[in-house]
Protein backbone atom coordinates (compact mmCIF):
# COMPACT_ATOMS: atom_id res chain seq x y z
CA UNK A 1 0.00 0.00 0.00
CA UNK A 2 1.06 3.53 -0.99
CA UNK A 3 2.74 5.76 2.13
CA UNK A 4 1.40 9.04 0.91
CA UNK A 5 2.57 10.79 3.72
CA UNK A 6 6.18 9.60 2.93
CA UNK A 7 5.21 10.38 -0.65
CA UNK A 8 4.47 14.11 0.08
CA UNK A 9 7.39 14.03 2.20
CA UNK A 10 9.56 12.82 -1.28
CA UNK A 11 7.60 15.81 -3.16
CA UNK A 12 9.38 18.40 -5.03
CA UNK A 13 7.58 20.91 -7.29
CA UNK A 14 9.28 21.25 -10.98
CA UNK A 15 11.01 23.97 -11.47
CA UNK A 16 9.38 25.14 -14.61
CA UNK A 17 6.04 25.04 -12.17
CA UNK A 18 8.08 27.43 -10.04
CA UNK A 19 8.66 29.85 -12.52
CA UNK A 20 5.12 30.16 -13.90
CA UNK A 21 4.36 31.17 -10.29
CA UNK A 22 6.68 33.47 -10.58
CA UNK A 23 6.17 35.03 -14.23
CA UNK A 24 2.22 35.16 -12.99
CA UNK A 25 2.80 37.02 -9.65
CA UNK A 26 5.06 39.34 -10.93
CA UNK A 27 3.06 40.33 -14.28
CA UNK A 28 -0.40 40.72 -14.22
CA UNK A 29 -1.81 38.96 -17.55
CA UNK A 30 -3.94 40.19 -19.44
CA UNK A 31 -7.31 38.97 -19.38
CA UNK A 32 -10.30 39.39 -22.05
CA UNK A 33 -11.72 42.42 -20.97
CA UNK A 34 -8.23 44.30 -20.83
CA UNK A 35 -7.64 43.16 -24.66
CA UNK A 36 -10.66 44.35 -25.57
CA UNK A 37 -10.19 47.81 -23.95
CA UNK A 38 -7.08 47.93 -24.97
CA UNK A 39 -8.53 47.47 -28.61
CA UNK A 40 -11.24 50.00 -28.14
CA UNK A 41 -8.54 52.91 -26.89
CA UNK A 42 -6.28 52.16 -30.65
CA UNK A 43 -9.88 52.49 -32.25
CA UNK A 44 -10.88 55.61 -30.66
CA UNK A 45 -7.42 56.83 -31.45
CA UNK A 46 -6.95 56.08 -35.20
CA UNK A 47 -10.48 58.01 -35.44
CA UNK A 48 -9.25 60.95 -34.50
CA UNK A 49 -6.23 60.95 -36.32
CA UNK A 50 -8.11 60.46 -39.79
């Protein structure tokens, strides 16, 4: 029978996990509704410059 205690005890996150944590924390990504306002603003702008 699995020790999962001693298993958790054996656990070591990946590093690449690590850095995702990291890259996430540090920037905040973009979601949908920042793209799209994003989008609107260049619209709004190339309007007036026409």
């Amino acid at each position: 029978m699995i020790d999962f205690e001693e298993e958790l005890k054996k656990f070591h996150p990946s590093l690449e996990v690590e850095q995702v944590e990291d890259n996430v924390y540090r920037n905040k990504p973009k979601d949908m509704s920042d793209l799209l306002d994003e989008m609107l603003k260049e619209m709004k702008g190339g309007r007036r410059q026409s």
